[in-house]
C-alpha atoms as a PDB file:
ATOM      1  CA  UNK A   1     112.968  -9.745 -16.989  1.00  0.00           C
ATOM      2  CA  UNK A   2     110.046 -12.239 -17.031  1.00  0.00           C
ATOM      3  CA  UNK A   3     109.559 -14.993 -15.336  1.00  0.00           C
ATOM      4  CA  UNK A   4     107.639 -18.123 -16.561  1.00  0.00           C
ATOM      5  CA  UNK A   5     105.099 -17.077 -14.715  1.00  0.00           C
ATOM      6  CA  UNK A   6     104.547 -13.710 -15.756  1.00  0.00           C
ATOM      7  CA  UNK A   7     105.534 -14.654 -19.238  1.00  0.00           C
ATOM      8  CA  UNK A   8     102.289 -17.033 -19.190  1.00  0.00           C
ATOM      9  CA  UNK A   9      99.967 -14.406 -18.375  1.00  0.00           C
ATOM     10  CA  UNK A  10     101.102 -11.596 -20.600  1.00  0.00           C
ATOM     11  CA  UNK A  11     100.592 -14.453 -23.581  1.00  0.00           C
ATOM     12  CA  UNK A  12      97.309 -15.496 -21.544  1.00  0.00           C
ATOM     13  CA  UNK A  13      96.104 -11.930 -21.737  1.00  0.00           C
ATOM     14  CA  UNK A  14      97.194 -11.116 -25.029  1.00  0.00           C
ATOM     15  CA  UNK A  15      95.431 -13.964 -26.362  1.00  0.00           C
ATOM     16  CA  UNK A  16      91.847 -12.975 -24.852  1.00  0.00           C
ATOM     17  CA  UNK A  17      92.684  -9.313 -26.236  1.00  0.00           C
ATOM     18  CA  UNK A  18      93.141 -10.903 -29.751  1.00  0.00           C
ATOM     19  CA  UNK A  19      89.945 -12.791 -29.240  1.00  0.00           C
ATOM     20  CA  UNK A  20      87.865 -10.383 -27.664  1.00  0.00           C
ATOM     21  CA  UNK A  21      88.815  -7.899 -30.951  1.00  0.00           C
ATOM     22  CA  UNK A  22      87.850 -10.641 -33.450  1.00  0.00           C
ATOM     23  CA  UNK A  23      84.525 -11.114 -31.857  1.00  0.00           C
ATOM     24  CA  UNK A  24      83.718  -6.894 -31.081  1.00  0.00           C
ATOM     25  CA  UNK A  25      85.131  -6.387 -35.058  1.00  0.00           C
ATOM     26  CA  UNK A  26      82.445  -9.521 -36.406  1.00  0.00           C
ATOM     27  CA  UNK A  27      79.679  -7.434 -34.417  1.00  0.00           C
ATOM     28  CA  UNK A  28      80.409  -4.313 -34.855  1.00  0.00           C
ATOM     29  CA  UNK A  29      81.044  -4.851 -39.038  1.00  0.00           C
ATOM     30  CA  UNK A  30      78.255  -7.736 -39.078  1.00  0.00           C
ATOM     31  CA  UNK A  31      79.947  -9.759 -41.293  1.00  0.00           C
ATOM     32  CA  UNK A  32      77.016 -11.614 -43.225  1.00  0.00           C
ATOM     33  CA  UNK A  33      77.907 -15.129 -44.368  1.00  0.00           C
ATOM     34  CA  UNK A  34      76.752 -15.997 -48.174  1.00  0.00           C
ATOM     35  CA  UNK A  35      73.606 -18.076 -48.353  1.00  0.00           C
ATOM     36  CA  UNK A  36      71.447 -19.834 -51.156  1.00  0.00           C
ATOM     37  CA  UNK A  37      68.062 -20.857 -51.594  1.00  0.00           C
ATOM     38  CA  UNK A  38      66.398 -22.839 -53.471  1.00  0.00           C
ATOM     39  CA  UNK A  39      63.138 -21.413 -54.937  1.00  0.00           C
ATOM     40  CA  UNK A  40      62.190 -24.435 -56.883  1.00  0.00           C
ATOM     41  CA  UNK A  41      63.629 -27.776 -58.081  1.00  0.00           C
ATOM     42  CA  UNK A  42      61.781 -30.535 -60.322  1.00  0.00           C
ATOM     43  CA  UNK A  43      61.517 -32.240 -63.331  1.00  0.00           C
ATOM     44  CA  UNK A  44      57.921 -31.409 -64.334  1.00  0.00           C
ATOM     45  CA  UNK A  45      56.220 -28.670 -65.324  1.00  0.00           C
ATOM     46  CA  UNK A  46      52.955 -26.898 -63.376  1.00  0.00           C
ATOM     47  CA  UNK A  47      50.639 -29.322 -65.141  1.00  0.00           C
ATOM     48  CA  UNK A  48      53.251 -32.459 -64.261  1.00  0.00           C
ATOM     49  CA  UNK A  49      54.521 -33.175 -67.642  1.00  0.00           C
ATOM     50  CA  UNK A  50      57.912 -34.833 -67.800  1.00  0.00           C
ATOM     51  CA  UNK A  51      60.585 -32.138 -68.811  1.00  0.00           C
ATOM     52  CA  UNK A  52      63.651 -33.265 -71.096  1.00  0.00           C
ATOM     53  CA  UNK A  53      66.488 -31.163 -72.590  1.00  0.00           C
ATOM     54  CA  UNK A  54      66.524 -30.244 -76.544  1.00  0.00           C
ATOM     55  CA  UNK A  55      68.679 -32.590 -78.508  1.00  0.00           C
ATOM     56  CA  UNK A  56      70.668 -29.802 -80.106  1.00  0.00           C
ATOM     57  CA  UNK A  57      72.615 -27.001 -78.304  1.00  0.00           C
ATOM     58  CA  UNK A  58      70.403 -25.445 -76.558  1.00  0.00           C
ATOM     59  CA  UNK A  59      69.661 -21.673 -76.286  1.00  0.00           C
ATOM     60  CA  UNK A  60      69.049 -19.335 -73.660  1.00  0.00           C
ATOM     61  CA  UNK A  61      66.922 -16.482 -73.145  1.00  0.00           C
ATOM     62  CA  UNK A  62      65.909 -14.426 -69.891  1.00  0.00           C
ATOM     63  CA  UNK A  63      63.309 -11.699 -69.303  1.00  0.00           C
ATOM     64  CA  UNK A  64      61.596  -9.676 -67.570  1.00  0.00           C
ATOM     65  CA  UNK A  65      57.968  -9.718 -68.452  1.00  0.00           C
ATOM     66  CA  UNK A  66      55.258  -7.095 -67.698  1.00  0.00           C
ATOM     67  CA  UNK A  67      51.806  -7.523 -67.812  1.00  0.00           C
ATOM     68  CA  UNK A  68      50.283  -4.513 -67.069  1.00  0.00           C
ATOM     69  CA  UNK A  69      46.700  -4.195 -64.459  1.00  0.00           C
ATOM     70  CA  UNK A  70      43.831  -5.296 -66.555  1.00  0.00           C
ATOM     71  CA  UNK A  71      46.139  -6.798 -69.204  1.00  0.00           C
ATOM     72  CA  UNK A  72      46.083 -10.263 -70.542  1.00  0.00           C
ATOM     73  CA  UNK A  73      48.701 -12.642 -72.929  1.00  0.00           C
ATOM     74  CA  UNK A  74      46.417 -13.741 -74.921  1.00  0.00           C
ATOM     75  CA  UNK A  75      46.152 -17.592 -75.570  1.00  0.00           C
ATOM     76  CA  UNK A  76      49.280 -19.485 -76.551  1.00  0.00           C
ATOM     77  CA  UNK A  77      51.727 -21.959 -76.015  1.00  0.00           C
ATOM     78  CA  UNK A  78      55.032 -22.624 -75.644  1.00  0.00           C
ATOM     79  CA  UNK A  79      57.471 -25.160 -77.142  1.00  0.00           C
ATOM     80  CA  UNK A  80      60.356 -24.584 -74.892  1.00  0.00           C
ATOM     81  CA  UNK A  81      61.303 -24.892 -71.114  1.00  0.00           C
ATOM     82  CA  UNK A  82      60.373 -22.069 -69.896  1.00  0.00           C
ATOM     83  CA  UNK A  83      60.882 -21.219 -65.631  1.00  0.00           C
ATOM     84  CA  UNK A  84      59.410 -17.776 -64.247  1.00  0.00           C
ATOM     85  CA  UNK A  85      59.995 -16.539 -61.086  1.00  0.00           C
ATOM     86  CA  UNK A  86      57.427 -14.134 -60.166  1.00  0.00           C
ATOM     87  CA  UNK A  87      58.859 -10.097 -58.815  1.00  0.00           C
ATOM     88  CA  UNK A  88      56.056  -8.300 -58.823  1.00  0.00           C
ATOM     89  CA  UNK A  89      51.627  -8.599 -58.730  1.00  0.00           C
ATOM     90  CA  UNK A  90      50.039 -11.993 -59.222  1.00  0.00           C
ATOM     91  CA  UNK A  91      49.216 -13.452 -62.369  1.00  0.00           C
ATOM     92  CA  UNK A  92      46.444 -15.671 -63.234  1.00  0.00           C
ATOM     93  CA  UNK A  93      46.880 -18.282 -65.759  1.00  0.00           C
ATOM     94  CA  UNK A  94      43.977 -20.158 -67.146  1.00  0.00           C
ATOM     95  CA  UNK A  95      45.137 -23.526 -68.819  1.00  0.00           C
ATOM     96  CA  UNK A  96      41.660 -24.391 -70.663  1.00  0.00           C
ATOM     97  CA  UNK A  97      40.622 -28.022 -69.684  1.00  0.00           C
ATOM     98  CA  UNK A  98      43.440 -27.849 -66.748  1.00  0.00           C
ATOM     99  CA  UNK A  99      42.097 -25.540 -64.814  1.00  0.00           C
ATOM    100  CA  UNK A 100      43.330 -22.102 -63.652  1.00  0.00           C
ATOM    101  CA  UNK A 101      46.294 -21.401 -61.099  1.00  0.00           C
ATOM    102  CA  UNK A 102      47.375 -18.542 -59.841  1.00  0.00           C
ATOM    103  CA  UNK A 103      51.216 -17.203 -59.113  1.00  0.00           C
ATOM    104  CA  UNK A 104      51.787 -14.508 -56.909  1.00  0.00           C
ATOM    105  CA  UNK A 105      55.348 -12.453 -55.828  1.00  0.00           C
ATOM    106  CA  UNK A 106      58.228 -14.863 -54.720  1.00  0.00           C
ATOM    107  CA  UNK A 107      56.262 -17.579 -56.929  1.00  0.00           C
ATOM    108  CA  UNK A 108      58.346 -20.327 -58.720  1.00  0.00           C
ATOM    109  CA  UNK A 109      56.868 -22.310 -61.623  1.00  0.00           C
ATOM    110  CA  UNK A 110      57.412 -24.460 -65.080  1.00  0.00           C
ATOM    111  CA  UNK A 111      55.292 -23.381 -67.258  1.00  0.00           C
ATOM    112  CA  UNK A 112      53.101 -26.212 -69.376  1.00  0.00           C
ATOM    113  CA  UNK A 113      54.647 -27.356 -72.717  1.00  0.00           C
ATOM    114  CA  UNK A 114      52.514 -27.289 -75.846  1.00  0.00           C
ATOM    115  CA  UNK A 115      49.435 -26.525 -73.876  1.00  0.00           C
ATOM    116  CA  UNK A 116      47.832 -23.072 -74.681  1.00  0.00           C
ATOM    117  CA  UNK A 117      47.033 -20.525 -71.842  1.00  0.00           C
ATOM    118  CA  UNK A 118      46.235 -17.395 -71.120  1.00  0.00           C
ATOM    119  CA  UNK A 119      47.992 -15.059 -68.011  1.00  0.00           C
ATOM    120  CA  UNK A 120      46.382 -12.508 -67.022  1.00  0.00           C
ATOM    121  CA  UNK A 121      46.650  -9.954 -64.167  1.00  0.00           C
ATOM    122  CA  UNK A 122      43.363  -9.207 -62.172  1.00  0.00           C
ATOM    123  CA  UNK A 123      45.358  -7.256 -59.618  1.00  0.00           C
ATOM    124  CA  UNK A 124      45.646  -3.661 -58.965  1.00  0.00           C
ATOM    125  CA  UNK A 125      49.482  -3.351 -59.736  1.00  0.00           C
ATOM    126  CA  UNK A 126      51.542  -4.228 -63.110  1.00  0.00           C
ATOM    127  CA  UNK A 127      52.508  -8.146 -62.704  1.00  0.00           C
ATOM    128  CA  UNK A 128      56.282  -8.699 -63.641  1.00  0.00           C
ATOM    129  CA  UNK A 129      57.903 -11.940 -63.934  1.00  0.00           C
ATOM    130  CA  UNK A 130      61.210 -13.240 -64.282  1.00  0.00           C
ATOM    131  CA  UNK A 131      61.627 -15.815 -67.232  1.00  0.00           C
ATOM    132  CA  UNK A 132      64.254 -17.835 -68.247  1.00  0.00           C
ATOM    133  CA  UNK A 133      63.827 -20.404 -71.802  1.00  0.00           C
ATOM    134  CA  UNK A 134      65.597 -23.463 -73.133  1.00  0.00           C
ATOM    135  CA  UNK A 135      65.205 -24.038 -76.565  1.00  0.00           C
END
């Protein structure tokens, strides 16, 4: 039979077994904790104008759009919200009277709202962007 004693350092020892395990089992799985971050967060778009929500129910769209090296949009415009998220190349956009800007991988951006531009990709590798639209 135990005594008090003995008792206490059988629990004592148990108890640094049980902790020693959880800490060898978190290295040796590496368990990776969640994370989030945040790539962009406004309420303007790249040329600063004030961004508001449609007054109906809005729709929503994502892509994935490709501009190939050498390749170019075209001008035009857009009447929605539209956020892009560069994956891939880096896309220059020239905005006319604003001015050019470029966007390059891990880029985040609003584009302008009824202001017509042109992207185009001067780099060596397709240009791929991640889009999502409110309208």
């Amino acid at each position: 039979m135990l005594n008090r004693k003995s008792a206490s350092t059988v629990i004592g020892v148990g108890v640094a077994v049980f902790v020693l395990g959880l800490i060898l089992y978190s290295e040796y799985y590496q368990i990776e904790q969640v994370t989030s971050e945040t790539l962009l967060e406004t309420n303007h778009t790249i040329l600063n104008q004030t961004l508001s929500y449609p007054e109906n129910t809005p729709n929503i769209v994502t892509k994935i759009i490709t501009i190939p090296k050498g390749a170019e949009t075209g001008f035009h415009s857009h009447d929605e919200i539209l956020i892009g998220y560069v994956l891939q190349g880096d896309i220059t956009v020239d905005y006319g009277k604003h001015g050019q800007k470029v966007y390059s991988k891990g880029d985040s951006l609003i584009e302008a709202i009824h202001i017509l531009h042109n992207g185009m990709n001067l780099g060596n590798i397709d240009a791929k962007i991640f889009v999502v639209t409110l309208n």
